[in-house]
Protein backbone atom coordinates (compact mmCIF):
# COMPACT_ATOMS: atom_id res chain seq x y z
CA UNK A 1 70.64 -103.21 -10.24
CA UNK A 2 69.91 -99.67 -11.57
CA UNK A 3 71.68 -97.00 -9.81
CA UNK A 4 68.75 -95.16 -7.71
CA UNK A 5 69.09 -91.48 -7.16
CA UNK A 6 71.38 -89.90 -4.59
CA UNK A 7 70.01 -89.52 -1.57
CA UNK A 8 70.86 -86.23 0.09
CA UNK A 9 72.80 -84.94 3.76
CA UNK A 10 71.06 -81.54 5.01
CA UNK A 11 72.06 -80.14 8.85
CA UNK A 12 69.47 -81.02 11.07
CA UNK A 13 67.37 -77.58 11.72
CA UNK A 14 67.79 -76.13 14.82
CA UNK A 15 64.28 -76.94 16.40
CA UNK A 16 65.13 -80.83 15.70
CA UNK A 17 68.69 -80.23 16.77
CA UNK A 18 68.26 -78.82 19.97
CA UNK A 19 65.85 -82.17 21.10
CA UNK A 20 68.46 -84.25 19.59
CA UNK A 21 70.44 -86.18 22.24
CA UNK A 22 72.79 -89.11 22.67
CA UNK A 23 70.21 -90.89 24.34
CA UNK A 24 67.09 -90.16 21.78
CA UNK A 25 66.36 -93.18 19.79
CA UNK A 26 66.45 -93.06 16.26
CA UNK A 27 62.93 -92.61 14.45
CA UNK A 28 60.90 -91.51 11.49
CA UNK A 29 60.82 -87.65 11.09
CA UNK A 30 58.37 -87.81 7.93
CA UNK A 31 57.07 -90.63 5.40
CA UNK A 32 57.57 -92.37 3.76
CA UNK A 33 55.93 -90.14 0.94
CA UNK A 34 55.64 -91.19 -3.00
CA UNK A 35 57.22 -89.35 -5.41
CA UNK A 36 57.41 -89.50 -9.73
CA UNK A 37 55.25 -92.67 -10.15
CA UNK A 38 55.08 -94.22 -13.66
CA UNK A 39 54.06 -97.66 -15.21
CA UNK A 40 56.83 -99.42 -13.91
CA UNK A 41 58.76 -96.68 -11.39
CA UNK A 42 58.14 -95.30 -8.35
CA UNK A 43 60.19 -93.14 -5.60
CA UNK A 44 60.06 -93.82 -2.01
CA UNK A 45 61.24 -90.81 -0.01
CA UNK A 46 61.11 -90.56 3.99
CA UNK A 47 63.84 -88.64 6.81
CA UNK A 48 64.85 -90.45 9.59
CA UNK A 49 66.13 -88.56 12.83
CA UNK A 50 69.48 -89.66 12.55
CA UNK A 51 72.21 -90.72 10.26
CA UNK A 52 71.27 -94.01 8.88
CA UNK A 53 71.68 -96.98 5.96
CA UNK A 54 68.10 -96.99 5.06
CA UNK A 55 67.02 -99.76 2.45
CA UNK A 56 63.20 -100.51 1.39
CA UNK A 57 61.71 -103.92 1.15
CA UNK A 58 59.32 -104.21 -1.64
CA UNK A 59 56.82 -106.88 -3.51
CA UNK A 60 54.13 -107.58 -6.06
CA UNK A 61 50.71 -108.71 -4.35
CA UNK A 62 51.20 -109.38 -0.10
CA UNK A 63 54.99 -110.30 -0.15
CA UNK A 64 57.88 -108.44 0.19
CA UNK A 65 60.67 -110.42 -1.31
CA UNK A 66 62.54 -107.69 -2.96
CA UNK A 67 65.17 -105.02 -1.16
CA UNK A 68 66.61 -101.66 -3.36
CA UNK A 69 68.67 -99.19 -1.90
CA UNK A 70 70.81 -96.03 -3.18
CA UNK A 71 73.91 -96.67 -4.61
CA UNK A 72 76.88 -93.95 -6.14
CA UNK A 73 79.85 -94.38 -8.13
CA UNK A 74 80.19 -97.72 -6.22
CA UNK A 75 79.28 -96.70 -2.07
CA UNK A 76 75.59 -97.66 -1.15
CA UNK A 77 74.35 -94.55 -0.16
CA UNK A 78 74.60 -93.89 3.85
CA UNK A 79 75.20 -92.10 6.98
CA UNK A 80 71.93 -89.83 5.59
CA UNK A 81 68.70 -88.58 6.70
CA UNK A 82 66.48 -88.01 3.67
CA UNK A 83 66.35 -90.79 1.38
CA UNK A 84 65.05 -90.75 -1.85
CA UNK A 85 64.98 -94.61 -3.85
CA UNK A 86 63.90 -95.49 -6.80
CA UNK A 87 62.05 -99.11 -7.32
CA UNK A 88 62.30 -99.72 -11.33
CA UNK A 89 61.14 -102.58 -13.06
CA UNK A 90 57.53 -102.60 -11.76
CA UNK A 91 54.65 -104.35 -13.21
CA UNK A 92 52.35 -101.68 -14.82
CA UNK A 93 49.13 -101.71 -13.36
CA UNK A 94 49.39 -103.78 -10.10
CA UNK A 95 49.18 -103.54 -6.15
CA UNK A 96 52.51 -103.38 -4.89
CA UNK A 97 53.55 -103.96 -0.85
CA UNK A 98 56.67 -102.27 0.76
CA UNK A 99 57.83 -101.18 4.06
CA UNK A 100 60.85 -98.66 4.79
CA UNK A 101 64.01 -99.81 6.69
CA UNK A 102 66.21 -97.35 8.53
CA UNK A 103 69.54 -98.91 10.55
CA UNK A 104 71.51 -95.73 12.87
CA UNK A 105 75.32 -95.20 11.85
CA UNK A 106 76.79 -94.52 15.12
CA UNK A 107 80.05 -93.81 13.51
CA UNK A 108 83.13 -94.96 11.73
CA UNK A 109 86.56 -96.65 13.28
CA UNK A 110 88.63 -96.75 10.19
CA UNK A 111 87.30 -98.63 7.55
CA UNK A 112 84.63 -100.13 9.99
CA UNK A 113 80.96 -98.98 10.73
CA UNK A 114 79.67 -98.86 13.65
CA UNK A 115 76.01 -99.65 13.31
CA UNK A 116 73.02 -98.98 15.86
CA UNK A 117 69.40 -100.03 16.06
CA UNK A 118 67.01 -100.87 12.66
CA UNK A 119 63.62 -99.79 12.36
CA UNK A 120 61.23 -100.14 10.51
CA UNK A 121 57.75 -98.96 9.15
CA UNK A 122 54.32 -100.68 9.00
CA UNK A 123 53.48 -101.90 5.17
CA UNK A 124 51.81 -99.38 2.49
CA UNK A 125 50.78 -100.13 -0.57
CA UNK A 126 50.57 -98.67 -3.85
CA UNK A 127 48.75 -99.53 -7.19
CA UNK A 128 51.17 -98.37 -10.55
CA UNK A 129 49.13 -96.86 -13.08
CA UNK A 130 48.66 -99.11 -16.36
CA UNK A 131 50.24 -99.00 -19.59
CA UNK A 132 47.67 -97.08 -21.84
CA UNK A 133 46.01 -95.96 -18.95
CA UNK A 134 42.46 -94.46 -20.21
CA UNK A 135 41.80 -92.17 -17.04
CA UNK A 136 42.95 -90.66 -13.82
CA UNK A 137 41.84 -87.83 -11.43
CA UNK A 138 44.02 -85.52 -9.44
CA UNK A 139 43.28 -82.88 -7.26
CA UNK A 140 44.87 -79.69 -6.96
CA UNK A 141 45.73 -77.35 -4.20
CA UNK A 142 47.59 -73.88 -4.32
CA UNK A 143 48.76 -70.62 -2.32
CA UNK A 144 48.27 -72.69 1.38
CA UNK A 145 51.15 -70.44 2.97
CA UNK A 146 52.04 -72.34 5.73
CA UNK A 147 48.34 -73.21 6.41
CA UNK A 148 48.46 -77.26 6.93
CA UNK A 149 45.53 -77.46 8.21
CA UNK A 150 43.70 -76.65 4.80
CA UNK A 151 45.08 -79.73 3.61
CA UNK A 152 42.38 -82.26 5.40
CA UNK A 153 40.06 -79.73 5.48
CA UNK A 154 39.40 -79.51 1.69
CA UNK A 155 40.07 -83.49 1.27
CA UNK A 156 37.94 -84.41 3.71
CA UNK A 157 35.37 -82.46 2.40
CA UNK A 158 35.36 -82.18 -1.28
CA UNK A 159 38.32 -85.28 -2.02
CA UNK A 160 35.98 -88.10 -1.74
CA UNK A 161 33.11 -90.27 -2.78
CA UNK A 162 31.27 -92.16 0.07
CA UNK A 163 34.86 -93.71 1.85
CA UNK A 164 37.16 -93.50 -1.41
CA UNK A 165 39.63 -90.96 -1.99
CA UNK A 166 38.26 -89.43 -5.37
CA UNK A 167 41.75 -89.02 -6.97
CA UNK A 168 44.77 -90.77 -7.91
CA UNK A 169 47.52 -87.48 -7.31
CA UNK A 170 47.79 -84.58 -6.09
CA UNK A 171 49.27 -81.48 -7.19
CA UNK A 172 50.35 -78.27 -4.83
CA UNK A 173 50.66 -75.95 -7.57
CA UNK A 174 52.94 -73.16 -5.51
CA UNK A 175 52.90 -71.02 -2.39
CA UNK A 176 52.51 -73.84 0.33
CA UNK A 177 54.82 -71.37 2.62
CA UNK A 178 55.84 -67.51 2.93
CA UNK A 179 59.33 -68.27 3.66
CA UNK A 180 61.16 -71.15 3.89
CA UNK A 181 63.71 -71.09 7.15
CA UNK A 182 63.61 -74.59 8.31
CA UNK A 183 62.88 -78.49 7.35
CA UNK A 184 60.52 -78.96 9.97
CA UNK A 185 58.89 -76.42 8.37
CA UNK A 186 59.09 -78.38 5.05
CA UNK A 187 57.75 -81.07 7.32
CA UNK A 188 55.22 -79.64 9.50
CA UNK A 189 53.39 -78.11 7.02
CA UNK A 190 52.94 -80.18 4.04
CA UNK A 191 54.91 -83.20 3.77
CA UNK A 192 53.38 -84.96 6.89
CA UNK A 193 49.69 -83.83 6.31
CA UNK A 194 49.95 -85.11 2.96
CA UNK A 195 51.48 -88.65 4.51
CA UNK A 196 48.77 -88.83 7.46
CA UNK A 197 45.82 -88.39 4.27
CA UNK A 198 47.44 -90.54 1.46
CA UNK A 199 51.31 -89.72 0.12
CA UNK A 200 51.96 -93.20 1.51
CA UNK A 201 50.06 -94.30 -0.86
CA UNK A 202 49.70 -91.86 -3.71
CA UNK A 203 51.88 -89.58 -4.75
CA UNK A 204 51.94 -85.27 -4.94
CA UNK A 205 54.01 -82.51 -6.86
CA UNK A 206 55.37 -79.36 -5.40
CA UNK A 207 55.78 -76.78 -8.42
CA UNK A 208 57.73 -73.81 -7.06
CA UNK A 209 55.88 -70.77 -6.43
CA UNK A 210 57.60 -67.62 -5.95
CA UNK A 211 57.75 -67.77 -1.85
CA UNK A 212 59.29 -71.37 -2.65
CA UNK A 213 62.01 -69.34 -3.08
CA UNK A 214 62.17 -67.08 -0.62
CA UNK A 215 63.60 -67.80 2.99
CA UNK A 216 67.36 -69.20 4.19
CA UNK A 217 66.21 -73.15 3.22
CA UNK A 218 64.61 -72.23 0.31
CA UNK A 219 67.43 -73.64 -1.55
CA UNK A 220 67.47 -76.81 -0.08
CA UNK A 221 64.22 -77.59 -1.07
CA UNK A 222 64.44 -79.75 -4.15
CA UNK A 223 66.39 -82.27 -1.67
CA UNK A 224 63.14 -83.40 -0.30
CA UNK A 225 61.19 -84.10 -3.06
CA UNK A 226 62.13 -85.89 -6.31
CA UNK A 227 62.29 -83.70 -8.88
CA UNK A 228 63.11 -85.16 -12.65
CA UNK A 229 67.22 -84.40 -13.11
CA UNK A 230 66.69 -82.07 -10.32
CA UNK A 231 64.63 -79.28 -12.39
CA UNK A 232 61.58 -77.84 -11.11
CA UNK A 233 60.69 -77.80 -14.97
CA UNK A 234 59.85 -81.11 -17.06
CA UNK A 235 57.47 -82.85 -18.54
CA UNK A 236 55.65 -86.41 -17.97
CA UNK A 237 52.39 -88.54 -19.11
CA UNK A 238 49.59 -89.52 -17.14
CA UNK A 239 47.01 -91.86 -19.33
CA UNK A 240 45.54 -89.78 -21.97
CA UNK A 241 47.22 -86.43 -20.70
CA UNK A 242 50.97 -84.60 -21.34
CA UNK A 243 51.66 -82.53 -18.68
CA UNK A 244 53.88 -79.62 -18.82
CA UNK A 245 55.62 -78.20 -15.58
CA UNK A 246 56.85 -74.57 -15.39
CA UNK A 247 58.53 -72.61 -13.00
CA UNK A 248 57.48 -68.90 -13.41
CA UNK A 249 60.32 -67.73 -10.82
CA UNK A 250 60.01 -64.35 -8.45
CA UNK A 251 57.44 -61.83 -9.53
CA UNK A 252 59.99 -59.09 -8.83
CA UNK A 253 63.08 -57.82 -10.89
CA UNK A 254 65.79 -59.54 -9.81
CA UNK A 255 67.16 -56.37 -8.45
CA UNK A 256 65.12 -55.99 -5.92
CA UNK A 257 66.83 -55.56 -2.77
CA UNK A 258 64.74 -58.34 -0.98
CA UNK A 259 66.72 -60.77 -2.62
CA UNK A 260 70.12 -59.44 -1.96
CA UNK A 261 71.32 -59.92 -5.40
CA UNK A 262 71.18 -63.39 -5.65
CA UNK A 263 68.46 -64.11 -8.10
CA UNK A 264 68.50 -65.23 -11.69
CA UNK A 265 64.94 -65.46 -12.41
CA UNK A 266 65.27 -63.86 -16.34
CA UNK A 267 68.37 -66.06 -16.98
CA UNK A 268 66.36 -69.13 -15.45
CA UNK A 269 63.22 -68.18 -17.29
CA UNK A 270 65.07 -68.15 -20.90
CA UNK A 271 66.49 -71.43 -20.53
CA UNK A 272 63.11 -73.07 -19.73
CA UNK A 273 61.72 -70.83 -22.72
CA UNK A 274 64.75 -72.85 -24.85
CA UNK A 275 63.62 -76.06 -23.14
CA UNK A 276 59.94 -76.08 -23.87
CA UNK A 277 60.74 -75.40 -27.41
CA UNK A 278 61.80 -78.95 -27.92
CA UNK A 279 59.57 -80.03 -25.77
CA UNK A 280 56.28 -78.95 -27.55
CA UNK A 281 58.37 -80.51 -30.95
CA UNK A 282 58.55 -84.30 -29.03
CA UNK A 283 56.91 -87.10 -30.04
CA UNK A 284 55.41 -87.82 -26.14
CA UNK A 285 53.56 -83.69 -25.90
CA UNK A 286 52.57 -84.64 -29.75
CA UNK A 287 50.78 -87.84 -29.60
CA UNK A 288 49.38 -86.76 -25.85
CA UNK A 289 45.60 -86.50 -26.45
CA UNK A 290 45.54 -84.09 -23.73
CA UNK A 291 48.10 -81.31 -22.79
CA UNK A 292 48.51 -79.56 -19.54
CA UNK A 293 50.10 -77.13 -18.39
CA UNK A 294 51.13 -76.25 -14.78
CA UNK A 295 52.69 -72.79 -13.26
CA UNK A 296 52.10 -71.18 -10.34
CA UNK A 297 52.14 -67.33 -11.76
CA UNK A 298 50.43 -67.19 -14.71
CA UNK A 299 51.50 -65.36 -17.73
CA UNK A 300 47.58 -64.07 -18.25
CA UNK A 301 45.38 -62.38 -15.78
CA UNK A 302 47.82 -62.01 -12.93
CA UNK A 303 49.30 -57.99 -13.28
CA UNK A 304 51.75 -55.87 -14.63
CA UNK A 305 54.21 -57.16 -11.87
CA UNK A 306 58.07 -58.37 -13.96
CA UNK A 307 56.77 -62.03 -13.20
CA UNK A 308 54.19 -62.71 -15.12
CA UNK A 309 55.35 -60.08 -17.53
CA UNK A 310 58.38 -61.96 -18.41
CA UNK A 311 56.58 -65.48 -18.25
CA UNK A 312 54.27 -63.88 -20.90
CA UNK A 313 57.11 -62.97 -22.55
CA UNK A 314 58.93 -66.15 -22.47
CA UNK A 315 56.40 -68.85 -22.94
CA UNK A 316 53.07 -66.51 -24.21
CA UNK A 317 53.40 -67.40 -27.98
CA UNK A 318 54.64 -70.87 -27.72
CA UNK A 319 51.94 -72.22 -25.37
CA UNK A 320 49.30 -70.93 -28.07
CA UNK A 321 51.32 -72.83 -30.98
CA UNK A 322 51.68 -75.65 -28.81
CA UNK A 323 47.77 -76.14 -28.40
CA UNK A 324 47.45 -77.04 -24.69
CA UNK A 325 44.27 -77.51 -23.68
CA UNK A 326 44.32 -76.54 -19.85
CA UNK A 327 46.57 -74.57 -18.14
CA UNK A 328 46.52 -74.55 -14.13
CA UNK A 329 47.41 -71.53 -11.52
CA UNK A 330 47.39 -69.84 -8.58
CA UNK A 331 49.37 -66.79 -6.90
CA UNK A 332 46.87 -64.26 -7.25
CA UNK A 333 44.40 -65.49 -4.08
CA UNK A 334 41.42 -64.97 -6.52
CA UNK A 335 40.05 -67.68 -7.86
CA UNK A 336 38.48 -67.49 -11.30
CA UNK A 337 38.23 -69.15 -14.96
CA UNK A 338 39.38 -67.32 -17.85
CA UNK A 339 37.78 -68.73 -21.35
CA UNK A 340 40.18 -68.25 -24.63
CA UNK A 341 40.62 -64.79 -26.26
CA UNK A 342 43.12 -62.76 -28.03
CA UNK A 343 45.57 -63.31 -26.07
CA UNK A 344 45.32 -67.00 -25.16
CA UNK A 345 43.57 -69.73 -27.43
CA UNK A 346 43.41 -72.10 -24.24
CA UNK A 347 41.23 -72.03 -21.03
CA UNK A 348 43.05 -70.68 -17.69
CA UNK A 349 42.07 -71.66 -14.38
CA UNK A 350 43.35 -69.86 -11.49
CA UNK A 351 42.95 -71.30 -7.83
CA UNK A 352 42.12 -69.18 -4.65
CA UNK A 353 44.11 -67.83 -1.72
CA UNK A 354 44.79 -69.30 1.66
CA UNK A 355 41.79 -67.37 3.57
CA UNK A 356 38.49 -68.69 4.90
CA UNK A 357 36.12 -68.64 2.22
CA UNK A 358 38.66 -68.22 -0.59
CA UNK A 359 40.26 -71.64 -0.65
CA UNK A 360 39.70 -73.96 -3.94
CA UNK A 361 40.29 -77.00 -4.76
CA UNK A 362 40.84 -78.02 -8.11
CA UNK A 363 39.61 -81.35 -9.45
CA UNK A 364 40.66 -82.81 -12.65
CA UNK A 365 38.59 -86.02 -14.16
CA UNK A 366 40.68 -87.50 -17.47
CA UNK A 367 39.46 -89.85 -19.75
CA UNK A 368 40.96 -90.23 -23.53
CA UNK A 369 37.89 -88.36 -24.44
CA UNK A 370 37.46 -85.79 -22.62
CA UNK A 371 39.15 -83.41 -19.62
CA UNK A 372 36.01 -82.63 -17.16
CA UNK A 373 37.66 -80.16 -14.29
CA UNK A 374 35.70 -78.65 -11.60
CA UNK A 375 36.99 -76.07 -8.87
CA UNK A 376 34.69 -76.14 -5.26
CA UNK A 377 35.31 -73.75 -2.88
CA UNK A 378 35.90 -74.52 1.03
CA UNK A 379 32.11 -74.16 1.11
CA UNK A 380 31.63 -76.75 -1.20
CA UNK A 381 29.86 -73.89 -3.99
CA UNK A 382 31.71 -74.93 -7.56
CA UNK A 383 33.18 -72.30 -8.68
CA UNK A 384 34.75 -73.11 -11.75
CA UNK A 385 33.66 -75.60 -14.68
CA UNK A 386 34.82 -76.99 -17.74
CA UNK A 387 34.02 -80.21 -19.63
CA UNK A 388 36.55 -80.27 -22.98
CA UNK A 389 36.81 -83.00 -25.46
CA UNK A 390 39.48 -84.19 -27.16
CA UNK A 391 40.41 -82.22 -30.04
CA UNK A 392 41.56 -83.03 -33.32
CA UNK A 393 45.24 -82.77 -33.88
CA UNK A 394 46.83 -81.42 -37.33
């Protein structure tokens, strides 16, 4: 068995706290919710409401014959509330069952546990995509600050075709909050309404936008979602497209006095600039027919502000040797396309802000010929269009 990724133990925020009693029966806070799917991957993520061994039971077609859990240096991962578990060894391109199983740890007498009631979640299913998958669609929100309602109200609208979702995954390309104080908040706001539409089934990205990192949880984050080695930078291949995550970081100095010091956004910055060096040079971003890239702030057409400035800085020059082809934003709450020039020799597209009238959603159609992208408006108006084939590589 292939050790699965530790699963993380967070204090209960206070809201869930104070309605937590002896008596209360254990139960699903959130999820379960897909995370990082691949060929033959995928991680299953969910919080239960109290301390648990939480296992999920897993199959090919209708059956679910097969059980994975988190495992550690040795100790099956327990006595947790947010679990994070990776099924490997999936058949590329196939319907897969599962079901997630939580069982209460009341406690511990020695070396004996003391276990409570199991329970246990209706079956989802998911489809993996295929090797040398030729096409996908995504969707892409950004900026919702703590707005979950925006959520179904663009899906609904503009994320389907007669009574099928029109995309395969979802992106929330920063700002889904102002400030981060709580995990119901986390919850409330974006990992539930995601899981009522279709993160059971399909799977979403949180890039960090700059109020990701503002608030007293803020740093806690990255424990409910499944970020590769932990990074809110990296890379991965969907079909015909590379796509290239960045974290742009604070748009202030990191002397400002709202953060109190404690901000290394120039340090953090540099050593993404180091890692997307080699990354541009590898053979996956070079044989990618397609390259995307996704940051919340971006380094063109979003002011003067020590953000942007320094993301320009940092990764300006080497996006425009690296010859992406798309590049994907927000932050600014003003939607808009910005064509190649001087400056940039690759199309920008920056989504809207969380208001009435000025939300977008972005929606991405790729095919090993061509990337066909089109950004609607809560109104349904498109307000943004490209259609771009497939260059040729040197």
């Amino acid at each position: 068995m292939s050790q699965i990724g530790a699963l993380s133990l967070l204090p209960v925020s206070a809201t869930l706290a104070a309605s937590a009693t002896a008596e209360e029966k254990n139960r699903f806070i959130a999820g379960p919710y897909l995370q990082n799917i691949g060929t033959s991957e995928v991680t299953i993520m969910w919080i239960s409401h109290k301390n648990s061994f939480s296992w999920v039971e897993y199959g090919a077609g209708t059956y679910t014959s097969k059980r994975e859990f988190g495992y550690s240096n040795g100790l099956i991962e327990a006595n947790n509330r947010i679990n994070k578990i990776t099924l490997t060894d999936l058949k590329p391109g196939t319907e897969h069952k599962y079901k997630i199983v939580s069982t209460e740890i009341l406690g511990y007498k020695g070396s004996k546990v003391e276990f409570g009631e199991t329970i246990s979640s209706p079956l989802y299913g998911f489809k993996t995509p295929a090797e040398n998958e030729e096409e996908f669609k995504m969707v892409v929100f950004n900026d919702i600050h703590d707005r979950p309602q925006i959520i179904p109200q663009l899906l609904y609208r503009h994320g389907y075709t007669g009574n099928k979702r029109d995309y395969d995954f979802v992106v929330f390309n920063g700002d889904c909050f102002d400030w981060v104080t709580e995990e119901s908040q986390l919850v409330d706001h974006l990992i539930k309404p995601s899981v009522d539409i279709f993160a059971a089934e399909m799977p979403f990205i949180l890039t960090q936008g700059n109020h990701e990192c503002r608030g007293s949880f803020s740093r806690h984050i990255s424990s409910y979602f499944a970020y590769p080695e932990g990074k809110y930078y990296y890379a991965f291949t969907r079909g015909p497209v590379r796509f290239v995550v960045l974290d742009s970081g604070e748009d202030k100095t990191d002397d400002s006095v709202e953060y109190g010091g404690l901000s290394a956004f120039d340090r953090y910055r540099e050593t993404q600039k180091k890692w997307l060096e080699k990354e541009i040079e590898s053979a996956d971003f070079k044989k990618a027919p397609f390259r995307i890239v996704l940051i919340h702030i971006s380094p063109y057409h979003s002011g003067d502000w020590h953000g942007p400035t320094h993301c320009r800085e940092m990764f300006g020059a080497l996006l425009n040797k690296a010859k992406i082809d798309l590049q994907l934003s927000g932050h600014t709450h003003r939607y808009g396309t910005h064509d190649p020039d001087s400056l940039h020799n690759y199309p920008i597209v920056i989504g809207g802000g969380p208001l009435e009238g000025n939300r977008t959603l972005i929606k991405l159609h790729a095919t090993s010929k061509s990337l066909d992208l089109k950004m609607i408006r809560d109104d349904g108006e498109v307000v943004g269009k490209y259609t771009l084939p497939k260059k040729a590589r040197t």
